[in-house]
Protein backbone atom coordinates (compact mmCIF):
# COMPACT_ATOMS: atom_id res chain seq x y z
CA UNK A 1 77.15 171.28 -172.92
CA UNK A 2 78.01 174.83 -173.19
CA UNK A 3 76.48 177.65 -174.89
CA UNK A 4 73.18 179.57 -175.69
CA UNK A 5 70.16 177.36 -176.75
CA UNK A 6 66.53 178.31 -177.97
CA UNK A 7 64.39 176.06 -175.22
CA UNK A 8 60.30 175.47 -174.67
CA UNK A 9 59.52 175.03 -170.92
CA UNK A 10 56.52 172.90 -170.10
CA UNK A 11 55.06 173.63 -166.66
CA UNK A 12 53.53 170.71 -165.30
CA UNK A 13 50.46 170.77 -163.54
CA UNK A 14 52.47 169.24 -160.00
CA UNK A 15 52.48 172.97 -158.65
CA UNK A 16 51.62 174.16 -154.65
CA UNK A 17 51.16 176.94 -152.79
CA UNK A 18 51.82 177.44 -148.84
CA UNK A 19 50.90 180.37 -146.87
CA UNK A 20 51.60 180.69 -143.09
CA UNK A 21 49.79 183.96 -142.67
CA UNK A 22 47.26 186.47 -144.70
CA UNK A 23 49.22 189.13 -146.38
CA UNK A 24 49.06 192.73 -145.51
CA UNK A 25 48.59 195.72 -147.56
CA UNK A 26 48.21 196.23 -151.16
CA UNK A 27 51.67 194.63 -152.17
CA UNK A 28 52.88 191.19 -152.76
CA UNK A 29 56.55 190.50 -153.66
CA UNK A 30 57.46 187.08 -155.73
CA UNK A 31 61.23 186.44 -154.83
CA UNK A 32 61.32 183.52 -157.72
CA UNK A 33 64.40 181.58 -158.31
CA UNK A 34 64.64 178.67 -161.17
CA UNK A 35 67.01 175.38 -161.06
CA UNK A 36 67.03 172.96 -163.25
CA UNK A 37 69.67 170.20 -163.95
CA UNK A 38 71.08 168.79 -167.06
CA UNK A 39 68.42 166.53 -168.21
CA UNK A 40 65.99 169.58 -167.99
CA UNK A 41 63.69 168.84 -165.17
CA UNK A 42 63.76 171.51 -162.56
CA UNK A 43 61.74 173.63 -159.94
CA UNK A 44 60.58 177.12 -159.67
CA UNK A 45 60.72 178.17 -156.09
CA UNK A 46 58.63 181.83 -154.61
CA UNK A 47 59.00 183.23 -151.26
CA UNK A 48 55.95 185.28 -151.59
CA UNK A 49 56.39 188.86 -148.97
CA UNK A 50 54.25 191.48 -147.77
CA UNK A 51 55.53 194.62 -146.40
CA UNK A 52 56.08 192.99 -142.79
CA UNK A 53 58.11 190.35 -144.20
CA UNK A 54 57.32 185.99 -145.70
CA UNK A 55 54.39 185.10 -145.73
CA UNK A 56 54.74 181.65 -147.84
CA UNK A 57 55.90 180.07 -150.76
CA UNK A 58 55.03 178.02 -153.84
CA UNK A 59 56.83 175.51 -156.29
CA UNK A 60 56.05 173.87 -159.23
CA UNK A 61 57.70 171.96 -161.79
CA UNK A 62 59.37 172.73 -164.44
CA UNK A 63 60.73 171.19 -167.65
CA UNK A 64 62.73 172.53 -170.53
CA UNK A 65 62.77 171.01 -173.57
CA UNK A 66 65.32 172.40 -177.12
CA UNK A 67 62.60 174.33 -179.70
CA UNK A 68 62.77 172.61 -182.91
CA UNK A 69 65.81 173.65 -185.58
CA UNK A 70 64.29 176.65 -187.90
CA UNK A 71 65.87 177.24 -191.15
């Protein structure tokens, strides 16, 4: 399937977060990246950063379903 499509994603509840060490500073980065596969089930992934570097991450699923037709 090719193309642009109008979707709804439906976060599930399955979601965790992991931290190896307290932050630092005011500032917390969210590198996020989102996969997801044909069917639409997928994961969002976070390396979550302070201004020394990681400090964990967190995941949670993720499922897109097609928006109704409008017309």
């Amino acid at each position: 399937m090719s193309g642009t499509y109008a979707v709804a994603a439906v976060l599930v509840t399955a979601a965790g977060t992991w931290c190896h060490r307290r932050t630092e500073g005011r500032w917390t980065v969210l590198d996020t990246t989102v996969a997801f596969g044909p069917t639409g089930q997928g994961v969002t992934s976070t390396v979550l950063h302070d201004l020394t570097g990681p400090v964990g991450h967190a995941q949670q699923i993720l499922i897109l379903r097609p928006l109704p037709a409008t017309g």
